[in-house]
N, C-alpha and C. Protein backbone atom coordinates (compact mmCIF):
# COMPACT_ATOMS: atom_id res chain seq x y z
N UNK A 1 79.20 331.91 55.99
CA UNK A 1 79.28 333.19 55.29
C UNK A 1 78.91 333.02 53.82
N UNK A 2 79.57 331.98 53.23
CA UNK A 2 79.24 331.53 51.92
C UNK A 2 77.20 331.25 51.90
N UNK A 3 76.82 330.91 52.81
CA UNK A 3 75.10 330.63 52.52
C UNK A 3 74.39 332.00 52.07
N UNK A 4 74.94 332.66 53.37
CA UNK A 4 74.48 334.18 53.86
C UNK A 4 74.78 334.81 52.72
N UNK A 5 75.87 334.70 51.94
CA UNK A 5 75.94 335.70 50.47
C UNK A 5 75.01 335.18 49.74
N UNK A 6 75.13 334.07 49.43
CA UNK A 6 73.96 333.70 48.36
C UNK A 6 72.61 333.47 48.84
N UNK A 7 71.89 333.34 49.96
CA UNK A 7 70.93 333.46 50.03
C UNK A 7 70.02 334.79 50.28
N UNK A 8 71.05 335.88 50.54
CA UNK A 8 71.21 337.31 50.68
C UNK A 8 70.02 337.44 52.26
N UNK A 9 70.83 336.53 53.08
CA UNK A 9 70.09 336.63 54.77
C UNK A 9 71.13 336.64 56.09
N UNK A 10 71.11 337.02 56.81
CA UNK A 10 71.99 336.94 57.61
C UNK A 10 71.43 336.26 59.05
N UNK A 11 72.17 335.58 59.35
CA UNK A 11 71.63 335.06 60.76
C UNK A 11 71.06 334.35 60.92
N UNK A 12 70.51 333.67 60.04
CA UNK A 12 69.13 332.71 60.04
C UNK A 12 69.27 331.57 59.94
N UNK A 13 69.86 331.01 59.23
CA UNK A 13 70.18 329.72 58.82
C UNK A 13 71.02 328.46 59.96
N UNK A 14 69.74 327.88 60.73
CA UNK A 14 70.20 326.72 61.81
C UNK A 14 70.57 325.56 61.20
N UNK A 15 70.70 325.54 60.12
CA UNK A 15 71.06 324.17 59.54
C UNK A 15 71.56 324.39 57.86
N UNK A 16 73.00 323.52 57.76
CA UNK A 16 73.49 323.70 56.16
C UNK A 16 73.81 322.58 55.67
N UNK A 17 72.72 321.68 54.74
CA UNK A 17 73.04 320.39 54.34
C UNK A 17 74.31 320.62 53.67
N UNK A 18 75.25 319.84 53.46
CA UNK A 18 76.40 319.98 52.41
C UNK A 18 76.29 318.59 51.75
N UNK A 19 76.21 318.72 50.09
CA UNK A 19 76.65 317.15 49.29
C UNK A 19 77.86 316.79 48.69
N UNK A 20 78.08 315.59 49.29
CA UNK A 20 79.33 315.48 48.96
C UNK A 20 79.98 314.69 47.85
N UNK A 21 80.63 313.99 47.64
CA UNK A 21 81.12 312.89 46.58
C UNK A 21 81.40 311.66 47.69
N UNK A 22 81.44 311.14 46.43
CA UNK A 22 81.92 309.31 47.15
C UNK A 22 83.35 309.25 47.11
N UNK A 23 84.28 310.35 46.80
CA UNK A 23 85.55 309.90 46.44
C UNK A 23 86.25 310.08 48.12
N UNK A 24 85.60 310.86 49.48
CA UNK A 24 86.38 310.56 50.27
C UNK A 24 85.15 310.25 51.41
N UNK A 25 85.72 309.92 52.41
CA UNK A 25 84.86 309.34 53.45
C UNK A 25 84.20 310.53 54.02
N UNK A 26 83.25 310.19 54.72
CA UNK A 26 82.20 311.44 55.50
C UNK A 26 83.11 312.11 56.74
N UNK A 27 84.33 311.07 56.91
CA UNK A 27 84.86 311.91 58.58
C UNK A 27 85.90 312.58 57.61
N UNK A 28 86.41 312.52 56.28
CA UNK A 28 86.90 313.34 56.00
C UNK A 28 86.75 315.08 55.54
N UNK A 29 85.42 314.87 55.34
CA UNK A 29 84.55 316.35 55.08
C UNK A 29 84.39 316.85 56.15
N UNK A 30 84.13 316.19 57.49
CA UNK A 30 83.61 316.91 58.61
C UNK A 30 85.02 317.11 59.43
N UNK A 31 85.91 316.71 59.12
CA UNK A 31 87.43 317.21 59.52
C UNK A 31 87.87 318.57 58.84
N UNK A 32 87.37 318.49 57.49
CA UNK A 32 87.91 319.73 56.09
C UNK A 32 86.78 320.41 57.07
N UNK A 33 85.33 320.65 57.37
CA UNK A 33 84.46 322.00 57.75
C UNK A 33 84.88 322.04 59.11
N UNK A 34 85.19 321.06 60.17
CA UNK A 34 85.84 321.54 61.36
C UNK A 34 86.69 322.39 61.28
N UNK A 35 88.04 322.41 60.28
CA UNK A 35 88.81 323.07 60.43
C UNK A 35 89.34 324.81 59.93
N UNK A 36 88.09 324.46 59.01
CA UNK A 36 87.54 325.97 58.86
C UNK A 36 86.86 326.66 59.54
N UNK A 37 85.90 325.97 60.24
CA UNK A 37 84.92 326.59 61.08
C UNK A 37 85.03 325.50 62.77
N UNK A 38 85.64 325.98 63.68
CA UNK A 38 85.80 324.82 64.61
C UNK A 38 84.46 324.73 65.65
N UNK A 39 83.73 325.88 65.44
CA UNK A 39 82.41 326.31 66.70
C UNK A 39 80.96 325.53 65.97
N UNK A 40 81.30 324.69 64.86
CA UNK A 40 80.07 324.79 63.77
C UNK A 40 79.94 322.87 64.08
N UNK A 41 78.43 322.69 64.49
CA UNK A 41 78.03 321.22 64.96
C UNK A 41 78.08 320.56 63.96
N UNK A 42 79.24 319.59 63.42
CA UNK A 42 78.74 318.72 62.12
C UNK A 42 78.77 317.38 62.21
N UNK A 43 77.59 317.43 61.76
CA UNK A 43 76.49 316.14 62.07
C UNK A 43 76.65 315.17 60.40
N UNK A 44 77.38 314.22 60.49
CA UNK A 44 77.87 313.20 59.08
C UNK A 44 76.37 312.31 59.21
N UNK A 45 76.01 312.22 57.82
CA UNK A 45 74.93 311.14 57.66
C UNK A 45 74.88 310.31 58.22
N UNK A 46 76.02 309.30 58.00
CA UNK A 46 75.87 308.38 58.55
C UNK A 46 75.43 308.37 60.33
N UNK A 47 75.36 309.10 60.46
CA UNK A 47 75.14 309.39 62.16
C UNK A 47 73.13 309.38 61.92
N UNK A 48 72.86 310.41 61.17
CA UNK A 48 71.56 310.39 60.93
C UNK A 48 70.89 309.23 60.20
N UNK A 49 71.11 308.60 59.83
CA UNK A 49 70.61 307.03 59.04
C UNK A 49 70.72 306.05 60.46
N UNK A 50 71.94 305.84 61.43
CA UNK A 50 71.84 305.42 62.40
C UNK A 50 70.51 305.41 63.31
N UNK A 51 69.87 306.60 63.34
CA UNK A 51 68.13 307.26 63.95
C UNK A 51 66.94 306.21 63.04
N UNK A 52 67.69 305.98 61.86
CA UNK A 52 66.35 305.19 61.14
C UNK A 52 66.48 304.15 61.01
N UNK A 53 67.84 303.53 61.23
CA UNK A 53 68.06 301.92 60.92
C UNK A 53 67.11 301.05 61.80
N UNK A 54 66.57 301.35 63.28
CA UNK A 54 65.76 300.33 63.89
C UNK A 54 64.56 300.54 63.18
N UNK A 55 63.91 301.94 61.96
CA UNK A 55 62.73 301.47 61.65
C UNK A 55 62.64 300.45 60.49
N UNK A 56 64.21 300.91 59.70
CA UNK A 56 64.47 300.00 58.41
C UNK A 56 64.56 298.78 58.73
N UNK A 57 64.92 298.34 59.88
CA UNK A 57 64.94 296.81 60.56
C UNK A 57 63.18 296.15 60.51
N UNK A 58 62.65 297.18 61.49
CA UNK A 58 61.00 297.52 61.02
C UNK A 58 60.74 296.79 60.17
N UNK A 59 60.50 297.34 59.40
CA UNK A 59 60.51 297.50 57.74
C UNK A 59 60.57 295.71 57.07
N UNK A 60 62.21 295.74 57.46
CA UNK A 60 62.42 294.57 56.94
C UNK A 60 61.97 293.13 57.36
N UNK A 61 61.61 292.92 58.95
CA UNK A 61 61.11 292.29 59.84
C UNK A 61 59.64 292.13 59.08
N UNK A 62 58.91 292.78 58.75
CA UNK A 62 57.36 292.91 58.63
C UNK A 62 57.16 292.58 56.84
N UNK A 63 58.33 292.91 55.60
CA UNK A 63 58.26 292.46 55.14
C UNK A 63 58.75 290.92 54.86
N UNK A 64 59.65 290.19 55.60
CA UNK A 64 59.97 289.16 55.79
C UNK A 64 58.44 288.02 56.34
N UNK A 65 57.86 288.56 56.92
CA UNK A 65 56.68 287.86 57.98
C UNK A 65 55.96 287.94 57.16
N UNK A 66 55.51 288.73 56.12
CA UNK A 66 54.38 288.71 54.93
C UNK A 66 55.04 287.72 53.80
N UNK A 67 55.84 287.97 54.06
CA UNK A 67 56.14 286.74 52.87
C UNK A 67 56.38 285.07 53.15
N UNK A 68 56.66 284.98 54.24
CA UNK A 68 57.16 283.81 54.49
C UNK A 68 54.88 283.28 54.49
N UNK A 69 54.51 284.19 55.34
CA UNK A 69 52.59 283.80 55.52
C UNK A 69 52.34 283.72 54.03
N UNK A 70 53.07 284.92 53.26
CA UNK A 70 52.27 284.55 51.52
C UNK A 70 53.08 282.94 51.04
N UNK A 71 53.82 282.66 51.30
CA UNK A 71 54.87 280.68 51.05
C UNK A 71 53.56 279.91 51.13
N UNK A 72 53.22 279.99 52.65
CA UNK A 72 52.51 279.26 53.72
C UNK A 72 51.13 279.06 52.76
N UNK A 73 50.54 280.53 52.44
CA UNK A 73 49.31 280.25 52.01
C UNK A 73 49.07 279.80 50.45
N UNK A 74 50.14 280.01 49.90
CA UNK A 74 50.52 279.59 48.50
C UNK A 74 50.58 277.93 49.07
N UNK A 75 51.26 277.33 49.31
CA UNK A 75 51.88 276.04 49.34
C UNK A 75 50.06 275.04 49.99
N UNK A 76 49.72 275.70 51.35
CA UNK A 76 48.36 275.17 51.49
C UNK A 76 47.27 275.22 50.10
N UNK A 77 47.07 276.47 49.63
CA UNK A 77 46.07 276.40 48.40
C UNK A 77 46.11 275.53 47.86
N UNK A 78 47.95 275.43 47.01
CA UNK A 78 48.37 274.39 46.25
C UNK A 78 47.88 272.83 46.74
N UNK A 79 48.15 272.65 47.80
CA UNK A 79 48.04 271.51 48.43
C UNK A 79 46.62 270.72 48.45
N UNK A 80 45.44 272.08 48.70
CA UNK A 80 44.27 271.72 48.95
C UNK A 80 43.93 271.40 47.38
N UNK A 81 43.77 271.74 46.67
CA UNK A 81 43.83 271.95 44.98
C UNK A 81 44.11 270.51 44.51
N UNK A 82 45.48 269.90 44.77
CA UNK A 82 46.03 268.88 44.29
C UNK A 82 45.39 267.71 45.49
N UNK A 83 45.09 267.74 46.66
CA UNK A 83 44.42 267.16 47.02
C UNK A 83 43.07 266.76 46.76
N UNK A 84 42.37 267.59 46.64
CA UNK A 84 40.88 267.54 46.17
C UNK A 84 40.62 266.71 44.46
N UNK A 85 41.80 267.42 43.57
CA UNK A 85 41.30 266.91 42.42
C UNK A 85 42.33 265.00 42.51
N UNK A 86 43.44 265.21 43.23
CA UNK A 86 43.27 263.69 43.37
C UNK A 86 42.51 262.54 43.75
N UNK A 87 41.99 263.34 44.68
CA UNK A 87 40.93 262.24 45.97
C UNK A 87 39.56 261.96 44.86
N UNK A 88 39.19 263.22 43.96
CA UNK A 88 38.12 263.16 42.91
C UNK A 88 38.19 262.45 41.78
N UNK A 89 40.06 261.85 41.59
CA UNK A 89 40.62 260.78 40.24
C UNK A 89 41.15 259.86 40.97
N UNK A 90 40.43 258.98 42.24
CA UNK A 90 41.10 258.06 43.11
C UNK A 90 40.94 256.77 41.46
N UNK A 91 39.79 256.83 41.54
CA UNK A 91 39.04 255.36 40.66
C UNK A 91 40.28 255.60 39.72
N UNK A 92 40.26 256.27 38.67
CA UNK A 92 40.93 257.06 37.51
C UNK A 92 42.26 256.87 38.00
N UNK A 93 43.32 256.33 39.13
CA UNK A 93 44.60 256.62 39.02
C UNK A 93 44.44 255.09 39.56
N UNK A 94 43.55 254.11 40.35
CA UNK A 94 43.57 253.45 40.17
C UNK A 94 43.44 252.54 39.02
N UNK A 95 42.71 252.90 38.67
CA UNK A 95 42.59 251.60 36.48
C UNK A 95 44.51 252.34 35.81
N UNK A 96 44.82 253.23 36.19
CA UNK A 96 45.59 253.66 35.31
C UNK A 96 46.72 252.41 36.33
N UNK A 97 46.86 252.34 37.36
CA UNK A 97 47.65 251.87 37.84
C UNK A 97 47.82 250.36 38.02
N UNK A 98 46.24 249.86 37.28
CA UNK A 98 46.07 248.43 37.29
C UNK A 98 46.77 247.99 35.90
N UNK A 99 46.58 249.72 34.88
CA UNK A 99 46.96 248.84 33.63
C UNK A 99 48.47 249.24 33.57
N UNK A 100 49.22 249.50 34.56
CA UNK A 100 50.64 249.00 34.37
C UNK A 100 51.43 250.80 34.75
N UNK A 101 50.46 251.36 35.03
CA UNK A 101 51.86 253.42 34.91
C UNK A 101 51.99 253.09 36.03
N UNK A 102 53.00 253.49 36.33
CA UNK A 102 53.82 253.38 37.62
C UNK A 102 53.37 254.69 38.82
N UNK A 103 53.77 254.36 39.87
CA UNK A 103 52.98 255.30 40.65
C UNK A 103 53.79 256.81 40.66
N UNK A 104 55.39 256.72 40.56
CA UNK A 104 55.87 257.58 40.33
C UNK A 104 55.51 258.85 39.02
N UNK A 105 55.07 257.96 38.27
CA UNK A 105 54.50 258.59 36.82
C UNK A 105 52.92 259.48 37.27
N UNK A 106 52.60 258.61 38.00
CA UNK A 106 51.33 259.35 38.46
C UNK A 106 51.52 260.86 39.43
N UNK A 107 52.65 260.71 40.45
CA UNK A 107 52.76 261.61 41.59
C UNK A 107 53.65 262.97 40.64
N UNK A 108 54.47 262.32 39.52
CA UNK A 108 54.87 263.23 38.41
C UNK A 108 53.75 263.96 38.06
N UNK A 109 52.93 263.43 37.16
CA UNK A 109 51.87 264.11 36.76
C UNK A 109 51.20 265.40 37.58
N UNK A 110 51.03 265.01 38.81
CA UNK A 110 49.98 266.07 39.83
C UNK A 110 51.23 267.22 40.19
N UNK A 111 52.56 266.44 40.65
CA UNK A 111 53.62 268.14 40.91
C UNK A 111 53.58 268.66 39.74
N UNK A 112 53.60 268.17 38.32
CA UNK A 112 53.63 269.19 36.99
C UNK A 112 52.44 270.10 36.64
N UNK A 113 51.34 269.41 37.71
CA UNK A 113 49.95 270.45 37.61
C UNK A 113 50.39 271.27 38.79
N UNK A 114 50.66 271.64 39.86
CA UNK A 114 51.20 272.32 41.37
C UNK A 114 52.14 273.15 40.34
N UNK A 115 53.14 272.39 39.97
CA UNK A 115 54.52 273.64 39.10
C UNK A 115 53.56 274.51 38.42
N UNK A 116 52.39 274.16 37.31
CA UNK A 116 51.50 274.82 36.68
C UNK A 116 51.03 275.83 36.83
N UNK A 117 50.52 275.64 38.51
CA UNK A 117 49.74 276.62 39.00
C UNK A 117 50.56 277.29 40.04
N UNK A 118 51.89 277.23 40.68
CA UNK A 118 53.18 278.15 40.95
C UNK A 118 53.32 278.74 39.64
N UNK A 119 53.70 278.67 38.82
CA UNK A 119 54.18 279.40 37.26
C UNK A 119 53.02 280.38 37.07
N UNK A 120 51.88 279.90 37.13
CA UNK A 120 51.08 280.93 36.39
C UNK A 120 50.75 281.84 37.86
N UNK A 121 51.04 281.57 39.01
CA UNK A 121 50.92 282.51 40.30
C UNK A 121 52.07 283.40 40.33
N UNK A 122 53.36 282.99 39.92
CA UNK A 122 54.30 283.51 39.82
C UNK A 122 54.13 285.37 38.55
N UNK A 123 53.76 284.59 37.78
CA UNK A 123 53.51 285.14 36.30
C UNK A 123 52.86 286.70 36.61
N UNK A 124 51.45 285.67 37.27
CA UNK A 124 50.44 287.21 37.43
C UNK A 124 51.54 287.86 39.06
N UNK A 125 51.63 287.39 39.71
CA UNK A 125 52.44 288.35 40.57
C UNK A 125 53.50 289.41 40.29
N UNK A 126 54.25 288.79 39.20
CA UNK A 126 54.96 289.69 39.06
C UNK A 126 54.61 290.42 37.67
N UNK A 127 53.22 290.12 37.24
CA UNK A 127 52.52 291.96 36.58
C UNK A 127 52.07 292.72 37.48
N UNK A 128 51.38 292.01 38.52
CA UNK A 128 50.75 293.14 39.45
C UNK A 128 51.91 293.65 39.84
N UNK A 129 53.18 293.22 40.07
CA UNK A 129 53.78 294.49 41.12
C UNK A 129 54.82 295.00 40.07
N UNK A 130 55.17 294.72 39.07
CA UNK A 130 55.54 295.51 38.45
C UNK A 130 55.24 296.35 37.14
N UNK A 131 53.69 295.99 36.49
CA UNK A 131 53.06 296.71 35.86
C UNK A 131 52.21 297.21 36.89
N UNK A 132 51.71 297.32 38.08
CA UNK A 132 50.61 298.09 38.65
C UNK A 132 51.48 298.71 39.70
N UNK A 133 52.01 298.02 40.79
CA UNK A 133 52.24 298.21 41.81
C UNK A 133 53.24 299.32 41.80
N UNK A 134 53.98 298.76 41.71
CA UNK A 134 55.67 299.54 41.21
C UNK A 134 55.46 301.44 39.96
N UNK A 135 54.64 300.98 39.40
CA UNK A 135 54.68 302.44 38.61
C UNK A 135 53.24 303.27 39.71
N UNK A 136 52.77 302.35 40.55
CA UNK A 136 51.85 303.40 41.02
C UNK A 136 52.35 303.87 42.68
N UNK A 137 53.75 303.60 43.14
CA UNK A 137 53.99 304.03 44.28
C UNK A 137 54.85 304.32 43.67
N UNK A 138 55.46 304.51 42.76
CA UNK A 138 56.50 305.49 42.02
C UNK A 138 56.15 307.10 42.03
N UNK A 139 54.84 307.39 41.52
CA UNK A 139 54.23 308.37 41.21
C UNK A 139 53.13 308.80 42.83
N UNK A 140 53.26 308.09 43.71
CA UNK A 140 52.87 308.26 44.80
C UNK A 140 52.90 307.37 45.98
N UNK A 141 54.54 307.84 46.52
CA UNK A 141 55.00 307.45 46.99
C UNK A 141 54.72 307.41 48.76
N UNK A 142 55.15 306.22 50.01
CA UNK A 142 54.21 306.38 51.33
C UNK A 142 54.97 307.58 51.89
N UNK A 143 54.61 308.20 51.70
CA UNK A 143 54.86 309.33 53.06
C UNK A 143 55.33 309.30 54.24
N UNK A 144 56.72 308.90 54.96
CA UNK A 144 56.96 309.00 56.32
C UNK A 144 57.51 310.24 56.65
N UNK A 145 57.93 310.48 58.29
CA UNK A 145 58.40 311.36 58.51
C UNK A 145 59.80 311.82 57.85
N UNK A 146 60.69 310.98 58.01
CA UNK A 146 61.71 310.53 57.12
C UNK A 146 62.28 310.87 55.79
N UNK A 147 60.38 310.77 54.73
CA UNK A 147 60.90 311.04 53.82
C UNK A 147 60.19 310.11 53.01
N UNK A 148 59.63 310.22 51.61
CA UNK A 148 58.63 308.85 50.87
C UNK A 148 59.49 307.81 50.90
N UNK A 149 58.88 306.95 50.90
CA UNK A 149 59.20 305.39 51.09
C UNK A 149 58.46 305.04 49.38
N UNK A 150 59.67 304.52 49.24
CA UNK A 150 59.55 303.59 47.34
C UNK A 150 60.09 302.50 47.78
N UNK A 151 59.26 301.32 47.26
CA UNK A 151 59.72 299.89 47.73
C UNK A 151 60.58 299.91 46.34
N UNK A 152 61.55 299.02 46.47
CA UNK A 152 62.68 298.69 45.46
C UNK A 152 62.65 297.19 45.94
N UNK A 153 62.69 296.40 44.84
CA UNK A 153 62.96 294.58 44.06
C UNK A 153 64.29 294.82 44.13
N UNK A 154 65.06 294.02 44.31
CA UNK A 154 66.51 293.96 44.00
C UNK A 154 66.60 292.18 43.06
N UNK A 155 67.14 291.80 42.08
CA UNK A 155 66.51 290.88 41.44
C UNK A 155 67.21 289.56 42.61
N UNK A 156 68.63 289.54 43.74
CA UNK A 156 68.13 288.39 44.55
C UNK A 156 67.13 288.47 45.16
N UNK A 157 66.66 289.02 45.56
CA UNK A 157 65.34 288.99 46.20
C UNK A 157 63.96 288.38 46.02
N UNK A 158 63.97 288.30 44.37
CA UNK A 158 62.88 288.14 43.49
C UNK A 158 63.12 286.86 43.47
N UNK A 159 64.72 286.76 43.13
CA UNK A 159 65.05 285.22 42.63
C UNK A 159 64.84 284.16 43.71
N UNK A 160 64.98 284.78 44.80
CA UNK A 160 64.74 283.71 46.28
C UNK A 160 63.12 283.61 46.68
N UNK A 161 62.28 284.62 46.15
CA UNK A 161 60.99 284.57 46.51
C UNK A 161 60.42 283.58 45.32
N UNK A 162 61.26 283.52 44.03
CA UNK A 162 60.78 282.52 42.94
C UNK A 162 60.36 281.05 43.72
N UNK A 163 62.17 280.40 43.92
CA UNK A 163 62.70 279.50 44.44
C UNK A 163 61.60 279.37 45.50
N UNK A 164 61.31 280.05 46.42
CA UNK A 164 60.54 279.44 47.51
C UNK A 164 59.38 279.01 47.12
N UNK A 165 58.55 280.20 46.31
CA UNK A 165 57.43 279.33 45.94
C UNK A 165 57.48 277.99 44.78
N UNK A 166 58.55 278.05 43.97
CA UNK A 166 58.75 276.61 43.79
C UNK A 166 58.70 275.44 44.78
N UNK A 167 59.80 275.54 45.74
CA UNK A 167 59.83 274.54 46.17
C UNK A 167 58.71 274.46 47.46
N UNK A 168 57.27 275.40 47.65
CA UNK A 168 56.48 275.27 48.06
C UNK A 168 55.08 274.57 47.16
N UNK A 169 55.57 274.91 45.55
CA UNK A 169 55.11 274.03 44.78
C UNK A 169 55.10 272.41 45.02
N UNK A 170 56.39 272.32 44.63
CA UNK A 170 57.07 270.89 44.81
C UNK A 170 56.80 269.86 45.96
N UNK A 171 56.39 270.56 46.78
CA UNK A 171 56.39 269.98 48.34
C UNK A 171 54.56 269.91 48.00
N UNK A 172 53.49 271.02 47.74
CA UNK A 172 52.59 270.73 47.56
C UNK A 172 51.64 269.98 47.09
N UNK A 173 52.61 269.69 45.44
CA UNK A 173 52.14 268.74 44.69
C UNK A 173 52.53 267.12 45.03
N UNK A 174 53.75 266.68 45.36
CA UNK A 174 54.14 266.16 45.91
C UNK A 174 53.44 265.35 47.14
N UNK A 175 53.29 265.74 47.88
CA UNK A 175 52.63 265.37 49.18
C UNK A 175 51.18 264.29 49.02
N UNK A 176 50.23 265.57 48.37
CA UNK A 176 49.02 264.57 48.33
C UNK A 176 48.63 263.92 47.41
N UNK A 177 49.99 264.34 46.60
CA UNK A 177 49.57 262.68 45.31
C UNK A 177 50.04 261.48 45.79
N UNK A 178 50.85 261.78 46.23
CA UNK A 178 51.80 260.44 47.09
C UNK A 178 50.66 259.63 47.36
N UNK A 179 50.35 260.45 48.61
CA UNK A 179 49.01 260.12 49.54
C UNK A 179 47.79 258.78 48.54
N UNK A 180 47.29 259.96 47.75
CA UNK A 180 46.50 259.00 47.02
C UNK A 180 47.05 257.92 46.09
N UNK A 181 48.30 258.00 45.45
CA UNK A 181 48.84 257.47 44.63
C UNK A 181 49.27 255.66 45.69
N UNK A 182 49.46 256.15 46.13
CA UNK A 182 50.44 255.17 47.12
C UNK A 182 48.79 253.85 47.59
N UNK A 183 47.64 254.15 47.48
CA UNK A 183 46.84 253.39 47.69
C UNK A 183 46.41 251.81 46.96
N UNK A 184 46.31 251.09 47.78
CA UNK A 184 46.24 249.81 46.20
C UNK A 184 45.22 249.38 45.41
N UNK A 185 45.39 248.93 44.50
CA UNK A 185 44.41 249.07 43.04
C UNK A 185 43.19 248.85 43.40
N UNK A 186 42.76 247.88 43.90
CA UNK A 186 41.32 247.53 43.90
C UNK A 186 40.64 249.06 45.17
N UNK A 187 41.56 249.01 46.52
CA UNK A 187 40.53 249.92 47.05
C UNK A 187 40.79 251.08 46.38
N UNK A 188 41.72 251.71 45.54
CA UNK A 188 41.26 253.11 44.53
C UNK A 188 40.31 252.64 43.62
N UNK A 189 40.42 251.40 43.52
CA UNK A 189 38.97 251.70 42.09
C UNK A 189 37.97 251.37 42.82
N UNK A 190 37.51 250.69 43.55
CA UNK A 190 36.05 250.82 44.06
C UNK A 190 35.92 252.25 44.82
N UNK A 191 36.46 252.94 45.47
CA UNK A 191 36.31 254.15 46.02
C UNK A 191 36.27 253.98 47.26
């Protein structure tokens, strides 16, 4: 009756969102409009979010699988990178290793170039998505049935996607210096 006065219609209205506060629970509102109105279907959000949680699962499933493939292809690049320019300073890590640096000092050296190039991947990633990305699905947002979809960072999120590609760094750089490092003096310096 209250819609019908203020919308000045009668009869029409198959549906009446109501907003509520956070100060009492949703079965407590739909107990307070039951008991005013007992013939009237009330349908609590949480019932309707239930309809979307297998796509938000969706959702979360598909962004999980893109990221773990973006680790994968980060950590290979890295890998191929620090491989190539080692195998190209075999001679060069051999003389260094004849005149006394230790091999650990050497396999140091190549993860602090891998951390290098995680840091500065890190860096530009997070301008693109939050100077480009982020203000441009703000202002045009995906369209589902549902309702626009705005991706939201939550900063653990960020902080665990850091961490991984670190320690996909670490593991990258790591690996194929070993490899070359670990070879002995004379066959790194003749090649």
């Amino acid at each position: 009756k209250e819609a019908e006065s203020v919308l000045s219609a009668s009869n029409q209205a198959s549906q009446i969102l109501v907003k509520t506060d956070s100060a009492h629970s949703p079965e407590y509102y739909s107990e307070r409009i039951l008991s005013m109105a007992p013939n009237l279907k009330v349908q609590k959000y949480t019932d309707l979010l239930a309809a979307i949680d297998p796509i938000l699962t969706a959702f979360t499933l598909i962004a999980t699988i893109v990221s773990a493939i973006s680790v994968v292809v980060a950590a290979v690049t890295i890998f191929v990178m620090i491989y190539i320019n080692a195998v190209g300073k075999r001679r060069q890590i051999g003389i260094l290793k004849a005149i006394g640096i230790k091999q650990h000092i050497i396999i140091l050296s190549y993860v602090l170039q891998s951390m290098f190039y995680v840091v500065c991947g890190v860096f530009v990633g997070m301008v693109f998505v939050f100077l480009l990305l982020s203000p441009f699905l703000a202002t045009h947002p995906i369209q589902l049935p549902f309702g626009p979809l705005i991706p939201s960072f939550s900063p653990k999120l960020i902080l665990e996607s850091i961490a991984l590609f670190f320690i996909a760094g670490l593991f990258s750089g790591y690996v194929p210096s070993r490899l070359v490092a670990r070879e002995e003096i004379l066959k790194a310096i003749w090649g």
